[in-house]
Protein backbone atom coordinates (compact mmCIF):
# COMPACT_ATOMS: atom_id res chain seq x y z
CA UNK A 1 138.01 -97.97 -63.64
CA UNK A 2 138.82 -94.88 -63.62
CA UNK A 3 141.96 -95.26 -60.89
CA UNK A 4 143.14 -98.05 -63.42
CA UNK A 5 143.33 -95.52 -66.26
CA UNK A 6 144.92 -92.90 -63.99
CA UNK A 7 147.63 -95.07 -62.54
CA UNK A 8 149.03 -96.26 -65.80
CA UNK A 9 149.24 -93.16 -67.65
CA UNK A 10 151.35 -92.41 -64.64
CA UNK A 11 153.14 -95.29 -65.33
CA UNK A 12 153.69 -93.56 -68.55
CA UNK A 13 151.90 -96.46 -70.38
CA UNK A 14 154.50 -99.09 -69.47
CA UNK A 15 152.64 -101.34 -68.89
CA UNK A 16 144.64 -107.78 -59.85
CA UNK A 17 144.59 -111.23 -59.21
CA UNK A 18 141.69 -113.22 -58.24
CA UNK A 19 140.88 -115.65 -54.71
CA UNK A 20 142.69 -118.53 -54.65
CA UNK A 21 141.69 -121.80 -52.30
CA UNK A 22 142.69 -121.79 -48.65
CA UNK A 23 145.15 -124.26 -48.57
CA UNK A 24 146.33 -121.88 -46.33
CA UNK A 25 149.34 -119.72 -46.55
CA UNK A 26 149.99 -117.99 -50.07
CA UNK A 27 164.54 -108.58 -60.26
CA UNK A 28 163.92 -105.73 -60.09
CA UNK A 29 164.82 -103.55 -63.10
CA UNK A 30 161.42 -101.21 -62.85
CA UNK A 31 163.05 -97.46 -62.84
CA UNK A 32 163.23 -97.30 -58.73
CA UNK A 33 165.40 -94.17 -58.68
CA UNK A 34 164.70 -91.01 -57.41
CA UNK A 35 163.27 -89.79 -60.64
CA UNK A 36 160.03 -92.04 -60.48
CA UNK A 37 159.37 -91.19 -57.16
CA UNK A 38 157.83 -88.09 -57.85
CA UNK A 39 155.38 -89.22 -60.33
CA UNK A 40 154.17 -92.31 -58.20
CA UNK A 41 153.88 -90.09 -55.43
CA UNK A 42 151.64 -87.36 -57.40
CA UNK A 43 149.47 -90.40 -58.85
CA UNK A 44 149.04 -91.32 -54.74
CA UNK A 45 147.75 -87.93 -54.07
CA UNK A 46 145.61 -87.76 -56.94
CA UNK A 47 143.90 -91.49 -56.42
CA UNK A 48 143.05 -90.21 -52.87
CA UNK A 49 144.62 -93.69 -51.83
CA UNK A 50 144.39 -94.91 -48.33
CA UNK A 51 146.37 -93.40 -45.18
CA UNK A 52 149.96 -95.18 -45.50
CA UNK A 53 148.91 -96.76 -48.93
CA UNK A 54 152.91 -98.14 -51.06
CA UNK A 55 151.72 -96.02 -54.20
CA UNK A 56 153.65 -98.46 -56.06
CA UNK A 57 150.71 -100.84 -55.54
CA UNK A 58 147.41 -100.78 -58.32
CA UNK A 59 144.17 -100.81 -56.18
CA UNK A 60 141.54 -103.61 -57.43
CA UNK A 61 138.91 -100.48 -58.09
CA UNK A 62 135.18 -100.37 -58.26
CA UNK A 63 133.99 -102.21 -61.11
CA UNK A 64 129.59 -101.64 -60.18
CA UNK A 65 127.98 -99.64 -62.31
CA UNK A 66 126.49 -96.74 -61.05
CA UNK A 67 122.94 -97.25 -59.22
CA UNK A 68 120.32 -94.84 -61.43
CA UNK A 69 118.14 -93.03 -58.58
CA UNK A 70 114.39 -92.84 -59.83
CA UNK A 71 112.65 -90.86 -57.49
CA UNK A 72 109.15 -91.64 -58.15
CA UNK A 73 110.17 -95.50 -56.91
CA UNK A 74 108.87 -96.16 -53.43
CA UNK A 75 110.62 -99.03 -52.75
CA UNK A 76 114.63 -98.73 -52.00
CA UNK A 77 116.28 -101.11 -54.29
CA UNK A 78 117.75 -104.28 -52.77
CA UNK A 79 120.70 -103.53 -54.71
CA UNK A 80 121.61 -100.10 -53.22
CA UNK A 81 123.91 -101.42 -50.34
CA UNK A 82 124.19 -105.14 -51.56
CA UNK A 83 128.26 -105.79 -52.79
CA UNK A 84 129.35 -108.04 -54.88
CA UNK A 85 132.98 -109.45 -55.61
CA UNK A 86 134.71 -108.16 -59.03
CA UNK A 87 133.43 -110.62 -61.54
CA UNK A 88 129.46 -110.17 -59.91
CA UNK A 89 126.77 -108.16 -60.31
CA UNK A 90 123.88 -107.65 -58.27
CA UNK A 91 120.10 -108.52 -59.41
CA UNK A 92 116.76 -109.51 -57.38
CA UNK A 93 115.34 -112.76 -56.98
CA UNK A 94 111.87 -113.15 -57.08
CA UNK A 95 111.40 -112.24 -53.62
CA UNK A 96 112.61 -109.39 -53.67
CA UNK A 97 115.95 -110.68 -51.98
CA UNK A 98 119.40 -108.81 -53.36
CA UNK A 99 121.87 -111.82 -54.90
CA UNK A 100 125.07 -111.87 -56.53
CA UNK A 101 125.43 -113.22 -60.25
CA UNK A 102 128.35 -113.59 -62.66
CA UNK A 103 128.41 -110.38 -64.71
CA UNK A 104 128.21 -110.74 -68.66
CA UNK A 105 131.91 -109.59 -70.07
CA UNK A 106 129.48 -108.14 -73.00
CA UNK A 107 128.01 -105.69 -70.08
CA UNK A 108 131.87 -104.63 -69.50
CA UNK A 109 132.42 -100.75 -70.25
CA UNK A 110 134.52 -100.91 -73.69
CA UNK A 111 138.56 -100.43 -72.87
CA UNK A 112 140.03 -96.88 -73.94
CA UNK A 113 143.19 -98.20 -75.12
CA UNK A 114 145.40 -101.55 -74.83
CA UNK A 115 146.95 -100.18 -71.71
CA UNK A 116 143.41 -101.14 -70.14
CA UNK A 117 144.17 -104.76 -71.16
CA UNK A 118 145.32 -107.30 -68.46
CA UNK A 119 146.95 -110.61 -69.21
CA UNK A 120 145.41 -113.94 -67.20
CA UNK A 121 148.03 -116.44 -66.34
CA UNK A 122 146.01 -118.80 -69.18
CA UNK A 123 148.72 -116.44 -71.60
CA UNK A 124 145.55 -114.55 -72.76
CA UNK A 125 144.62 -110.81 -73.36
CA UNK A 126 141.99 -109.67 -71.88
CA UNK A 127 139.95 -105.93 -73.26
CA UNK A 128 139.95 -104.81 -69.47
CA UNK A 129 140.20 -106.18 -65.70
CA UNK A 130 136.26 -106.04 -66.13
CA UNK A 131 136.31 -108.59 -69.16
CA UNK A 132 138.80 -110.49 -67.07
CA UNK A 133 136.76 -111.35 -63.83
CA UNK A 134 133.72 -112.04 -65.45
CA UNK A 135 135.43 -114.39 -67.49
CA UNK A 136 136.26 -116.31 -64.24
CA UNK A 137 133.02 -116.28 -62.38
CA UNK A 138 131.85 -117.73 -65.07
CA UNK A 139 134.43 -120.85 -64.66
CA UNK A 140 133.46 -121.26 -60.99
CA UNK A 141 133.75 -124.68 -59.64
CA UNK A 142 135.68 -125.29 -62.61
CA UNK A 143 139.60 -126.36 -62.47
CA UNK A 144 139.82 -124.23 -65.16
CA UNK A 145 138.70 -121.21 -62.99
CA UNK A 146 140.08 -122.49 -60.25
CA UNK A 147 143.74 -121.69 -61.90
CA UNK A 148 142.71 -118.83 -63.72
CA UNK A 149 144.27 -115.69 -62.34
CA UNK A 150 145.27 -112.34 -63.14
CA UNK A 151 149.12 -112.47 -63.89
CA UNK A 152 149.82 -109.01 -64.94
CA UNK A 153 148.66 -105.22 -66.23
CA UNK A 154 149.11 -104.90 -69.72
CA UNK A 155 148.88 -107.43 -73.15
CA UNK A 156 150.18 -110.83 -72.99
CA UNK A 157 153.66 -110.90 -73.84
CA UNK A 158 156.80 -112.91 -73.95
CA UNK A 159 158.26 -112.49 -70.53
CA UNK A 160 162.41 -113.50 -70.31
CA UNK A 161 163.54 -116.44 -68.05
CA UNK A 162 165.41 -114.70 -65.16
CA UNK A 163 168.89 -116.08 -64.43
CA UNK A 164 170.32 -116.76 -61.29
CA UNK A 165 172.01 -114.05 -60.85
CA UNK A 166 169.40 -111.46 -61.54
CA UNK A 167 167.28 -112.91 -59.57
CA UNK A 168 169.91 -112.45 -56.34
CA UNK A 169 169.69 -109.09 -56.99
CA UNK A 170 166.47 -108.19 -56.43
CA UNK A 171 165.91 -107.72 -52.94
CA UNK A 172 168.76 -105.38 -53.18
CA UNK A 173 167.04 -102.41 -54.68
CA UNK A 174 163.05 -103.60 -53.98
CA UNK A 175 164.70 -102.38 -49.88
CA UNK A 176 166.37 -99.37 -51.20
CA UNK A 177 163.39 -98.34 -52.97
CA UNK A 178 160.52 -99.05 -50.53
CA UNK A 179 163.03 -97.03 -47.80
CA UNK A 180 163.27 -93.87 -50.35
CA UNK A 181 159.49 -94.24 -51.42
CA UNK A 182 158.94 -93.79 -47.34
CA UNK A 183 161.50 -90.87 -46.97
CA UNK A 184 159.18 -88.96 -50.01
CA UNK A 185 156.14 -89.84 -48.29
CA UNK A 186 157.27 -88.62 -45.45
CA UNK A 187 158.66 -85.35 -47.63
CA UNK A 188 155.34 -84.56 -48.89
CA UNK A 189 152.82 -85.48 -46.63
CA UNK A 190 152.20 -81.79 -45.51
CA UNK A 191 148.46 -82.57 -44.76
CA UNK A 192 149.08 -85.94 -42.62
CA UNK A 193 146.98 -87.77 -45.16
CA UNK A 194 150.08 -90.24 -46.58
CA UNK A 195 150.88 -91.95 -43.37
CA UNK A 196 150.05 -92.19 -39.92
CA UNK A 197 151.25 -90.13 -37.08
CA UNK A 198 153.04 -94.06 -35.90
CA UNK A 199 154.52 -94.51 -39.74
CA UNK A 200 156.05 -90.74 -39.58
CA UNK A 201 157.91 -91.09 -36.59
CA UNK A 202 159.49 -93.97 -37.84
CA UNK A 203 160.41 -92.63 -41.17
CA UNK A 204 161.15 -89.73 -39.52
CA UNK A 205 164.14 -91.09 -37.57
CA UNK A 206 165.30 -92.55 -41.13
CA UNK A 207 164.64 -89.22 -42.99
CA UNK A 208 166.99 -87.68 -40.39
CA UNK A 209 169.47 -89.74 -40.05
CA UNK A 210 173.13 -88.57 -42.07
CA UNK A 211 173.91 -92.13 -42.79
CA UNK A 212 170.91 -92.49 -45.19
CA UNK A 213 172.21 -93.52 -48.29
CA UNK A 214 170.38 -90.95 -51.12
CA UNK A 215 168.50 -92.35 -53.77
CA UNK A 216 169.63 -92.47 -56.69
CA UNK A 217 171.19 -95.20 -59.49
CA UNK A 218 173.58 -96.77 -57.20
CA UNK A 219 175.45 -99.81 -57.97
CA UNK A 220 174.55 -103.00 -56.28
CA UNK A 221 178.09 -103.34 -54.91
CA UNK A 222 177.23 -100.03 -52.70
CA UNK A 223 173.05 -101.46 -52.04
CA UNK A 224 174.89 -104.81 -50.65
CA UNK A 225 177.24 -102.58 -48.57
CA UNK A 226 174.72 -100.11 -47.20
CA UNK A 227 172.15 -102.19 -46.34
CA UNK A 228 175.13 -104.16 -43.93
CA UNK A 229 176.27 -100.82 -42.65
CA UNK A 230 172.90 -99.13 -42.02
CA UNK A 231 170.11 -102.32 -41.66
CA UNK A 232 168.57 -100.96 -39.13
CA UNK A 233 167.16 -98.13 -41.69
CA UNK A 234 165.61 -101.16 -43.77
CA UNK A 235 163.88 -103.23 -41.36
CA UNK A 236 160.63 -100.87 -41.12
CA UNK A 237 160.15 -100.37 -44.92
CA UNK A 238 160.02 -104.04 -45.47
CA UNK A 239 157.39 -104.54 -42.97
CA UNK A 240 155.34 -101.70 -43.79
CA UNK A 241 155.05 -103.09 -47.39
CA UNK A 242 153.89 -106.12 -45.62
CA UNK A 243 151.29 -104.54 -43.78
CA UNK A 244 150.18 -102.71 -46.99
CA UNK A 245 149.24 -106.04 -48.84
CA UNK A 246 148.09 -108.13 -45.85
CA UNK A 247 144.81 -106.66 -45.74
CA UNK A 248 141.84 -109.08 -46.95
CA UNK A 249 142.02 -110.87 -44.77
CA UNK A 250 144.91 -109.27 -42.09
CA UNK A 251 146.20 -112.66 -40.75
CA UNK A 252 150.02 -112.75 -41.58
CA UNK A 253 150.11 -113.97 -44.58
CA UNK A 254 149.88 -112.94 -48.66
CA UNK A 255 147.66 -114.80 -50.97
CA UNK A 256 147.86 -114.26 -54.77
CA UNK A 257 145.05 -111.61 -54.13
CA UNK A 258 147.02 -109.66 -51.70
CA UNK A 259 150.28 -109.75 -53.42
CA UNK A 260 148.66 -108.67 -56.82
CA UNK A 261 148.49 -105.08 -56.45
CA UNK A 262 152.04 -105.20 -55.73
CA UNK A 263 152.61 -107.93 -58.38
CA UNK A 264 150.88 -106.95 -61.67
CA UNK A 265 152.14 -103.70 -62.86
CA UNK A 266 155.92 -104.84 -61.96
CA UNK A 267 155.85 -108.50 -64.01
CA UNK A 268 155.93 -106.51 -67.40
CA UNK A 269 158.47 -104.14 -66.53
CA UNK A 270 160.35 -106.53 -64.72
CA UNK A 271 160.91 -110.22 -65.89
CA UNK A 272 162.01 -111.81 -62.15
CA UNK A 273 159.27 -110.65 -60.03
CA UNK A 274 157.12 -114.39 -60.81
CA UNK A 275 160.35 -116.10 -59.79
CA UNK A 276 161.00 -113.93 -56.76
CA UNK A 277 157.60 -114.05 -55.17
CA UNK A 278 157.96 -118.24 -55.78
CA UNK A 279 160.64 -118.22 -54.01
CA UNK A 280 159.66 -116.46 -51.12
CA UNK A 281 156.59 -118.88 -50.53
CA UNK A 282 159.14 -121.26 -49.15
CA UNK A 283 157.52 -123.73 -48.12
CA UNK A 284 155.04 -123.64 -51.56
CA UNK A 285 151.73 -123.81 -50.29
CA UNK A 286 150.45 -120.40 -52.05
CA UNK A 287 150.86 -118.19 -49.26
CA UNK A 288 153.63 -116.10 -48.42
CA UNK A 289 153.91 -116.33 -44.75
CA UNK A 290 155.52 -113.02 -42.75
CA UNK A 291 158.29 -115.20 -41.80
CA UNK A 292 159.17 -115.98 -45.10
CA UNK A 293 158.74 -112.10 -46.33
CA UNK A 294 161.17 -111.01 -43.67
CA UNK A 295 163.77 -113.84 -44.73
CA UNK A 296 163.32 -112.89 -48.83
CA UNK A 297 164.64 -109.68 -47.83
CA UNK A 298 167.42 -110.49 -45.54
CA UNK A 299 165.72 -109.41 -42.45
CA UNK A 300 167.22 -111.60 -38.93
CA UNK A 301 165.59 -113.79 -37.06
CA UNK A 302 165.30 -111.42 -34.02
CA UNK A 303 163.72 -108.31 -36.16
CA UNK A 304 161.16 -110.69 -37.72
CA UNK A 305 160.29 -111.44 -34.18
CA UNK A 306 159.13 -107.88 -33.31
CA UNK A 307 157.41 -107.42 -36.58
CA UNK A 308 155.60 -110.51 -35.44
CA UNK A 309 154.92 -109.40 -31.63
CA UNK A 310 153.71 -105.51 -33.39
CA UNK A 311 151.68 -107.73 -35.99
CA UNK A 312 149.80 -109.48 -33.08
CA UNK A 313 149.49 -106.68 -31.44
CA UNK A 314 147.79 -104.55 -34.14
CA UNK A 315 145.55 -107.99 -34.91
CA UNK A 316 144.44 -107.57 -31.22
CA UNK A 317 143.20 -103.57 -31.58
CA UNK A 318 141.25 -104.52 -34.81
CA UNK A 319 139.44 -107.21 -33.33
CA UNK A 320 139.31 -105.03 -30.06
């Protein structure tokens, strides 16, 4: 909870999602200038995120309340190294056996302020991400529950149509962005604790290079031009954000889990981010397939390739 609260007063109040079935598979006007960077990369630092973590993205957090330790109990609780899913709790059965049951929302710690609250995409406020999930393990097996997701951070509110146009525009600065959010990484990671020794010497050859286009507010005439001039420089970025989201499980593809760290703090800020994502799944089976990531953001046919040849070859060390 406490990462929640942290990351959107960084935000500067401006305001998760949960499993979806296995069918198999799963614009931009959020302040992405140079200005920003700073404060998303300080909130990184201070949420002790994971090595090579886009601190763009909200982490799901730790929603089990803490385990009291009685010391004149003999017996270890069941409990103590039993997880649950957000939305469970843990409790004994009457052998004795640890189990997972839908938590009570009235057991939910109360929410500081509205900028706990998360919207679901049944258009209602929720107090907290707490209140949220155990709102929806209640509705299991339902087809009520079974749509029920978390659409964004913040209240419920009336979110713009996105036209044509705008929507064309968002790949645009979501590459120039995730390039100069890897450039400050890459800036401040003084104690190697930001990205890997493998991510730095990519950026690094970005970083260094004098046809790196500065961030800043540039107009999408010059984003168009640069990334034609210099797309070499953008290729990496986009598949490092990949990698960043494709984590539970890592199989090459985004479900609405995965992309919801990403997702949910940009929908309020940004009214085209529901209609960008939908159009990337292509081929609309609720998964967002590498493939189709690379071709959202104007990556070719022969770069996808190698992202897909390092992907399967990082699939083979983890199982190794």
């Amino acid at each position: 909870m406490r990462v929640w609260i942290f990351f959107l007063f960084c935000l500067a109040g401006k305001t998760l999602a949960a499993p979806v079935s296995k069918s198999r598979k799963a614009v931009f006007k959020l302040d992405l200038s140079v200005q920003a960077i700073p404060i998303i990369i300080f909130c990184l630092i201070m949420q002790e995120l994971e090595v090579g973590t886009n601190p763009v993205q909200v982490e799901t957090g730790e929603f089990d309340e803490a385990i009291e330790v009685v010391e004149d109990v003999i017996a270890e609780n069941p409990c103590l190294n039993h997880h649950c899913k957000k939305g469970k709790v843990c409790e004994v059965d009457d052998s004795n056996q640890p189990m997972c049951v839908c938590q009570d929302p009235l057991t939910c710690p109360a929410p500081v302020g509205d900028f706990e609250h998360v919207c679901g995409t049944d258009n209602k406020t929720y107090e907290s991400s707490c209140h949220f999930f155990a709102t929806k393990c209640a509705l299991e097996g339902t087809k009520k529950g079974h749509k029920l997701h978390l659409d964004y951070i913040g209240p419920c509110k009336y979110i713009a149509p996105c036209l044509d146009n705008e929507l064309n525009e968002f790949p645009l600065r979501m590459r120039d962005w995730l390039k100069n959010v890897l450039v400050t990484l890459y800036e401040r990671d003084e104690d190697n604790n930001l990205l890997t020794e493998k991510q730095k010497l990519r950026v690094k050859k970005i970083y260094e290079n004098e046809k790196r286009l500065e961030a800043g507010d540039h107009s999408l005439d010059l984003l168009a031009l640069d990334f034609e001039k210099n797309y070499n420089m953008y290729i990496f970025p986009v598949h490092w954000q990949f990698g960043q989201l494709d984590q539970h499980p890592v199989d090459g593809f985004l479900s609405h889990t995965e992309l919801a760290p990403l997702r949910a703090p940009l929908i309020p800020m940004e009214h085209c981010t529901t209609g960008f994502f939908e159009q990337c799944d292509a081929d609309q089976d609720n998964y967002i397939a590498l493939e189709e990531w690379a071709n959202c953001f104007g990556i070719k046919e022969r770069e996808f390739l190698t992202m897909l040849l390092i992907f399967l070859l990082s699939s083979v060390n983890l199982i190794c």
